[in-house]
C-alpha atoms as a PDB file:
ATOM      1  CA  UNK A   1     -14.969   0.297  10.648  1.00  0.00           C
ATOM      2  CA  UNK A   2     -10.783   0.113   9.673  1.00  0.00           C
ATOM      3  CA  UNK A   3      -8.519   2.347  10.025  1.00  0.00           C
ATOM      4  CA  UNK A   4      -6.329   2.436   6.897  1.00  0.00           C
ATOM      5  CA  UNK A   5      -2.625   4.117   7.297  1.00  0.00           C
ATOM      6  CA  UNK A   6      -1.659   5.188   3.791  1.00  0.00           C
ATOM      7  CA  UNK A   7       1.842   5.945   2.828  1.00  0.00           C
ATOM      8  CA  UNK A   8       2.128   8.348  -0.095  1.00  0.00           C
ATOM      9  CA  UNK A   9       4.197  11.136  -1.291  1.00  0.00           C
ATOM     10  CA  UNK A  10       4.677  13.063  -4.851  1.00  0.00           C
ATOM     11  CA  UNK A  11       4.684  11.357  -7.908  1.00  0.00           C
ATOM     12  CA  UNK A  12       2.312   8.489  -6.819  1.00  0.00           C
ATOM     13  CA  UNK A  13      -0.028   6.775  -9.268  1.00  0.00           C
ATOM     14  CA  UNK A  14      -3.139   9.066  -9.324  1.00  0.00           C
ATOM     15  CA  UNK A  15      -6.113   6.050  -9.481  1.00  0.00           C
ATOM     16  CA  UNK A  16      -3.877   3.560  -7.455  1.00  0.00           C
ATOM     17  CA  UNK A  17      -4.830   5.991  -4.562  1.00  0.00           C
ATOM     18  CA  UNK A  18      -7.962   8.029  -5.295  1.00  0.00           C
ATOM     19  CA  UNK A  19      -9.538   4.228  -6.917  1.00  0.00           C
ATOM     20  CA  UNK A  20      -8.915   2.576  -3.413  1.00  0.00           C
ATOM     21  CA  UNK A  21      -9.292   5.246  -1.176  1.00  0.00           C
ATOM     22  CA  UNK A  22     -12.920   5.780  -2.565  1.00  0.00           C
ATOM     23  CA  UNK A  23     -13.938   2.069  -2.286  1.00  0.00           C
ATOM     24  CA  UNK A  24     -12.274   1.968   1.189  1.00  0.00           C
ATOM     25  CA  UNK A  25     -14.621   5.700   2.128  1.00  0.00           C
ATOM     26  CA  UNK A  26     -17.864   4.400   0.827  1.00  0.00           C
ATOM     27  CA  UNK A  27     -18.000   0.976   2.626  1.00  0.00           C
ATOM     28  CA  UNK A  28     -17.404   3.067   5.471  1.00  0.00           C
ATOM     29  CA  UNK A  29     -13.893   3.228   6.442  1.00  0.00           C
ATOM     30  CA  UNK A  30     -11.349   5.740   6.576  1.00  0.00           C
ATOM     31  CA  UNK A  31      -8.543   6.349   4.718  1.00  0.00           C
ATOM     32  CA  UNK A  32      -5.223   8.336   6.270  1.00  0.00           C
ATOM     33  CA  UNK A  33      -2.401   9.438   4.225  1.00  0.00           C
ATOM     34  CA  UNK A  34       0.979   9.630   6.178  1.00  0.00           C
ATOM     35  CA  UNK A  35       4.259  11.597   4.875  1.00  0.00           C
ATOM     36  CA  UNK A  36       7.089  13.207   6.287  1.00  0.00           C
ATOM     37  CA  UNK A  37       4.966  15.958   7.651  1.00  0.00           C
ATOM     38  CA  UNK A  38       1.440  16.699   8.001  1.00  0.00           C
ATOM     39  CA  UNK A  39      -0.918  19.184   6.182  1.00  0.00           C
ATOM     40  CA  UNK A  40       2.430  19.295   3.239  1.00  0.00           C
ATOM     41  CA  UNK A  41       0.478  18.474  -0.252  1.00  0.00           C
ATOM     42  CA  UNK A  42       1.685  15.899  -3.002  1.00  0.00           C
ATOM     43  CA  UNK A  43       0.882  15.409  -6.201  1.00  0.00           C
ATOM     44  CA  UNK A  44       0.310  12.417  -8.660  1.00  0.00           C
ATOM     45  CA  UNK A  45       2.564  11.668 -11.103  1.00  0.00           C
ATOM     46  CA  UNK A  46      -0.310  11.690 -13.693  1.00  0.00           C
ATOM     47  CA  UNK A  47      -1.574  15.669 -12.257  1.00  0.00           C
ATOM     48  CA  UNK A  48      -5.004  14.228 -11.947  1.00  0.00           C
ATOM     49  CA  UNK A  49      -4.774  14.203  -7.888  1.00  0.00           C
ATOM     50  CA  UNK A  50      -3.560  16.556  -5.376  1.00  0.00           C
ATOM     51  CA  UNK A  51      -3.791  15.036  -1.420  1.00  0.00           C
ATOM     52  CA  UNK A  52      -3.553  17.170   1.782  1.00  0.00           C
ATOM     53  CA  UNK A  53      -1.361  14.771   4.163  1.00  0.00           C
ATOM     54  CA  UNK A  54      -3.127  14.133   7.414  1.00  0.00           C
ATOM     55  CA  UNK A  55      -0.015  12.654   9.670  1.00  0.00           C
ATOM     56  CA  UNK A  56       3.677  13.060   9.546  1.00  0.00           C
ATOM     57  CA  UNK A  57       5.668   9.826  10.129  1.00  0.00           C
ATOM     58  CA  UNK A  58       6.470  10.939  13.401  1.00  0.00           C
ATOM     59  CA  UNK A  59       3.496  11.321  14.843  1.00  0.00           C
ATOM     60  CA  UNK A  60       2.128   8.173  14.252  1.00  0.00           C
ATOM     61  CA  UNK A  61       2.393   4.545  15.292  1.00  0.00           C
ATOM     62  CA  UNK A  62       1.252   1.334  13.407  1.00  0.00           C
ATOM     63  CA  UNK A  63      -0.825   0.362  16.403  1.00  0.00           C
ATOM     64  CA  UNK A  64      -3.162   3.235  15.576  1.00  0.00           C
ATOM     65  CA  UNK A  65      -3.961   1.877  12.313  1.00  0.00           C
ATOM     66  CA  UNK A  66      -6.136  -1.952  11.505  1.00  0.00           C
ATOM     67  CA  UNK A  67      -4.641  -1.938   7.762  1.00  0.00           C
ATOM     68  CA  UNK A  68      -2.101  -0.910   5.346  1.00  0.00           C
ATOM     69  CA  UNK A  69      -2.709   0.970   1.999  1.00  0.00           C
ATOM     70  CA  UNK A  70       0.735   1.233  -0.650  1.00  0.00           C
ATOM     71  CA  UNK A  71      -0.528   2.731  -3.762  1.00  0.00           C
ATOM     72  CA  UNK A  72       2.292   2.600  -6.753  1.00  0.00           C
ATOM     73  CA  UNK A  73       3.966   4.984  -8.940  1.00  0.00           C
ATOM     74  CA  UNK A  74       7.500   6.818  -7.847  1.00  0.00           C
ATOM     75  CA  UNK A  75       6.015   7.389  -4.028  1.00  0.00           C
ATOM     76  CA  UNK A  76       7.166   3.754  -2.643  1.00  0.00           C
ATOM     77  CA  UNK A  77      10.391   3.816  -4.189  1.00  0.00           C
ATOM     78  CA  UNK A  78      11.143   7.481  -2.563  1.00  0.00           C
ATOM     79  CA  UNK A  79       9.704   6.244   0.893  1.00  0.00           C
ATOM     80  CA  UNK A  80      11.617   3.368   1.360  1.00  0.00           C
ATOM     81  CA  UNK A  81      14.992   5.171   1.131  1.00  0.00           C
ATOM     82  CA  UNK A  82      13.702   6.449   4.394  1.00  0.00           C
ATOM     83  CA  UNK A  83      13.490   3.637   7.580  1.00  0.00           C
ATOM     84  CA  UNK A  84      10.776   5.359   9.574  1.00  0.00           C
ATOM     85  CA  UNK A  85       8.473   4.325   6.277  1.00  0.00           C
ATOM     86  CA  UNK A  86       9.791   0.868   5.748  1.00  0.00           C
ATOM     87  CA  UNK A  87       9.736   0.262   9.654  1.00  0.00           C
ATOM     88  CA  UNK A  88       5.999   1.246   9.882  1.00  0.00           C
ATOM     89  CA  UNK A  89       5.088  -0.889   6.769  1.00  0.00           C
ATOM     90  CA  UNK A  90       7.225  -3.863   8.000  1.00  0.00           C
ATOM     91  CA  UNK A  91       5.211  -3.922  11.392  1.00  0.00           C
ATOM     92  CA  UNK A  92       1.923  -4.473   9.700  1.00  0.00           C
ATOM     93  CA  UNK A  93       3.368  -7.535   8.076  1.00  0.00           C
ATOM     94  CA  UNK A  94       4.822  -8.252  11.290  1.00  0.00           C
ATOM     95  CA  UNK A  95       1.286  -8.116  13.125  1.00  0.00           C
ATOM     96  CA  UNK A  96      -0.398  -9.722  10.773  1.00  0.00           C
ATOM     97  CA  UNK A  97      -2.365  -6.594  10.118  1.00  0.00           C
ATOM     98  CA  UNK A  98      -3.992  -6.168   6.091  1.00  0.00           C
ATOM     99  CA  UNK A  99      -2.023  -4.770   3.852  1.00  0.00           C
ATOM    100  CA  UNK A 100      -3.083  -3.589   0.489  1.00  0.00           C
ATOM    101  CA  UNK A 101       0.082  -2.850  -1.932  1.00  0.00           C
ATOM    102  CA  UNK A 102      -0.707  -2.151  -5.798  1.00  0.00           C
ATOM    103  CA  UNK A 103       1.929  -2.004  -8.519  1.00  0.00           C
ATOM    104  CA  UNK A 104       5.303  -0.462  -6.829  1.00  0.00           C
ATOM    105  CA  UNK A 105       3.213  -0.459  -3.653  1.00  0.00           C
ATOM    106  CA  UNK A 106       5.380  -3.822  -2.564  1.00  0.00           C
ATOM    107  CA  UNK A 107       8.827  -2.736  -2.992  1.00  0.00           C
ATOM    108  CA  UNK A 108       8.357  -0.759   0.875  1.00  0.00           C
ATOM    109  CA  UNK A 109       7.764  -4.345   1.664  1.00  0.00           C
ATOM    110  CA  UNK A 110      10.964  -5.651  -0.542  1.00  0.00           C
ATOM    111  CA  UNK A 111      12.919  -3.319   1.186  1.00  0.00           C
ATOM    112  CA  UNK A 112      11.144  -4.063   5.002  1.00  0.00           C
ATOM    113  CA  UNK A 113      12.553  -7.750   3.946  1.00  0.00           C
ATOM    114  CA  UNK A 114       8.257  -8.899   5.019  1.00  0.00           C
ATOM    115  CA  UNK A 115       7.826 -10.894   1.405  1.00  0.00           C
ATOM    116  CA  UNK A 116       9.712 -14.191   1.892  1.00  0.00           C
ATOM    117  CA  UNK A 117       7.410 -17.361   1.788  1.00  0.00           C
ATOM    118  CA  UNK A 118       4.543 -14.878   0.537  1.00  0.00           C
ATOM    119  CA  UNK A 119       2.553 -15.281  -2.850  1.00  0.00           C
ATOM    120  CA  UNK A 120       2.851 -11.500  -4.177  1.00  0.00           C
ATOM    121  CA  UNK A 121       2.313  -9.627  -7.704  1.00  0.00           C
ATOM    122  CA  UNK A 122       3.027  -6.330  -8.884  1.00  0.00           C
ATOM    123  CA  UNK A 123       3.821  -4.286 -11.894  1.00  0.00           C
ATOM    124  CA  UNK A 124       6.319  -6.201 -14.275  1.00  0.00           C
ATOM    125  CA  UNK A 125       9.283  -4.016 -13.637  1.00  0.00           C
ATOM    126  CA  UNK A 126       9.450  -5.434  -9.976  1.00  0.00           C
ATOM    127  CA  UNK A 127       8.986  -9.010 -10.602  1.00  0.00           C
ATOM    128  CA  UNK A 128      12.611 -10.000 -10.357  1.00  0.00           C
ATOM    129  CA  UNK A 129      12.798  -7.721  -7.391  1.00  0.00           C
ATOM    130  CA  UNK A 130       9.682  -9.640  -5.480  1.00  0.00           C
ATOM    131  CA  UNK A 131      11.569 -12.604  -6.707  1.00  0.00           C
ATOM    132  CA  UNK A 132      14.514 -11.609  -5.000  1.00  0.00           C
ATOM    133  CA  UNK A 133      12.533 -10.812  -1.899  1.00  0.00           C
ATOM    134  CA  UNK A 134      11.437 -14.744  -1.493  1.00  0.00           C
ATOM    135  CA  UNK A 135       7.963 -13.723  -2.750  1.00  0.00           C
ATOM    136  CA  UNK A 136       6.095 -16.432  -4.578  1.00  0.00           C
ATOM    137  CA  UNK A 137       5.450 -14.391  -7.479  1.00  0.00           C
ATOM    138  CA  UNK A 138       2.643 -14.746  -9.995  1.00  0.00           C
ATOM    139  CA  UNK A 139       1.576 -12.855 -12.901  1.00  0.00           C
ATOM    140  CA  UNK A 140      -2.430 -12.336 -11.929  1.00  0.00           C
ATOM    141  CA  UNK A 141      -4.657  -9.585 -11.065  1.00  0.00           C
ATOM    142  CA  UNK A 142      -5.045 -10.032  -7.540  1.00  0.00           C
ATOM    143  CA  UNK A 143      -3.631 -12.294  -5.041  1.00  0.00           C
ATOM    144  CA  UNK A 144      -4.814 -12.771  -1.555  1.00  0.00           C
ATOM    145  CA  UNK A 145      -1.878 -14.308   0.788  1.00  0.00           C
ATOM    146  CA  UNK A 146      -2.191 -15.438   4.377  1.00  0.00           C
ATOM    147  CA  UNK A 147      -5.690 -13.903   4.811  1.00  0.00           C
ATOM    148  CA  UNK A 148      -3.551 -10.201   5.215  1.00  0.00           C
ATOM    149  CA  UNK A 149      -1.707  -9.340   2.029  1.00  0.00           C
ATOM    150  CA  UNK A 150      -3.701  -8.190  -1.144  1.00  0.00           C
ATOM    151  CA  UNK A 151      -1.318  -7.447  -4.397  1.00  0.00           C
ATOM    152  CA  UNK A 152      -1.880  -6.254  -7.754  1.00  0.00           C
ATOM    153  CA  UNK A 153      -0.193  -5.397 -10.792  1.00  0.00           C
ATOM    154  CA  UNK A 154      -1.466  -1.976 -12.579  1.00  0.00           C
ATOM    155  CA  UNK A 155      -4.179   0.252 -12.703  1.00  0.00           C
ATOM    156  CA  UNK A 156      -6.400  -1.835 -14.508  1.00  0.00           C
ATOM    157  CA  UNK A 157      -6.711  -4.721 -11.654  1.00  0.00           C
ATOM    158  CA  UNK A 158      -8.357  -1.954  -9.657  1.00  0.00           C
ATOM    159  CA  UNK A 159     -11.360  -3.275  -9.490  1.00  0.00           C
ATOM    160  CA  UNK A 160     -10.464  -6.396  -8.204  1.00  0.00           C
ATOM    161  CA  UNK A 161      -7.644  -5.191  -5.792  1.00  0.00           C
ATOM    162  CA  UNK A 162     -10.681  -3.372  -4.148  1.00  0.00           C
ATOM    163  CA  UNK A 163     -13.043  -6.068  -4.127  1.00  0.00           C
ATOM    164  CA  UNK A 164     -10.814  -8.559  -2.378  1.00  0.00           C
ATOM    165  CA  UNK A 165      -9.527  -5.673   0.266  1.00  0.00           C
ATOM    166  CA  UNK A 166     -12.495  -4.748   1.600  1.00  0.00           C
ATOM    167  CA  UNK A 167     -13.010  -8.755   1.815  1.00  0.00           C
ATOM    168  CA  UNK A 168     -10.214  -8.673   3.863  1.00  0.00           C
ATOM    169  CA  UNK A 169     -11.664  -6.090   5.937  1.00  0.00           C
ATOM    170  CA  UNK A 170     -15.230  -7.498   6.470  1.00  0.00           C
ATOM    171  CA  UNK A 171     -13.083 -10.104   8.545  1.00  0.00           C
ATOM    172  CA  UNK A 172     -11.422  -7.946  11.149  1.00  0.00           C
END
């Protein structure tokens, strides 16, 4: 079973973690959350989840890892002022590993400059942003690009975010 690198700090988007993370635990794989340090605590924006961090950015490498998670809220924005964050989320896309980005999930991957030429959604705020990134943005629930990048807009495409990532995953 994957290996799936999450990065995450406060003021994430409670069920754009906890929704995926539980889909990704029961088919049997296993979720890690990576922040600036380990064992620190952060909290979603909404109150409703509180996550013990398992790895600080240091002390991990992408190769560890078979797949990206980027749950939304203010957590991508604040990690991808920092270039050890957009660095490890830029190599997935570079190795053609999965990534999974939900709402303000993609804007690590605006800033790691890994959208041009790729179909992409995510919440409308960012949609001139993706735009500006060279994605090939569309206003739908889920998009699957290349086989390795799966996109969604809000909380409520959930469902279908999780669906098509673990198809993703069946084919590693």
């Amino acid at each position: 079973m994957a290996k799936i690198a999450t990065l995450i700090t406060d003021m994430f988007e409670d069920v754009e973690f906890t929704g995926p993370s539980d889909a990704l635990n029961e088919a049997g794989h296993e979720v890690f959350t990576i922040e600036k340090e380990a064992g620190k605590e952060v909290k979603g924006k909404q109150g409703e989840a509180v996550i013990k961090i398992d790895y600080g950015i240091d002390d991990v490498n992408p190769s560890d890892f078979d797949a990206l998670l980027l749950p939304g809220g203010f957590s991508p924005d604040q990690l991808r002022g920092d270039e050890r964050f957009v660095s490890f989320a830029k190599a997935f896309m570079d190795e053609k590993k999965p990534v999974f980005a939900i709402c303000h999930g993609p804007q690590l991957l605006i800033t790691a400059k890994a959208l041009e030429g790729r179909k992409a959604t995510g919440f409308k705020s960012i949609k001139q942003d993706l735009i500006y990134a060279g994605a090939d943005y569309h206003d739908e629930e889920v998009l699957v690009c290349q086989n390795q990048l799966v996109t969604s807009r809000q909380p409520d495409d959930i469902p279908a975010f999780n669906r098509e990532s673990l198809k993703l995953l069946e084919k590693l």
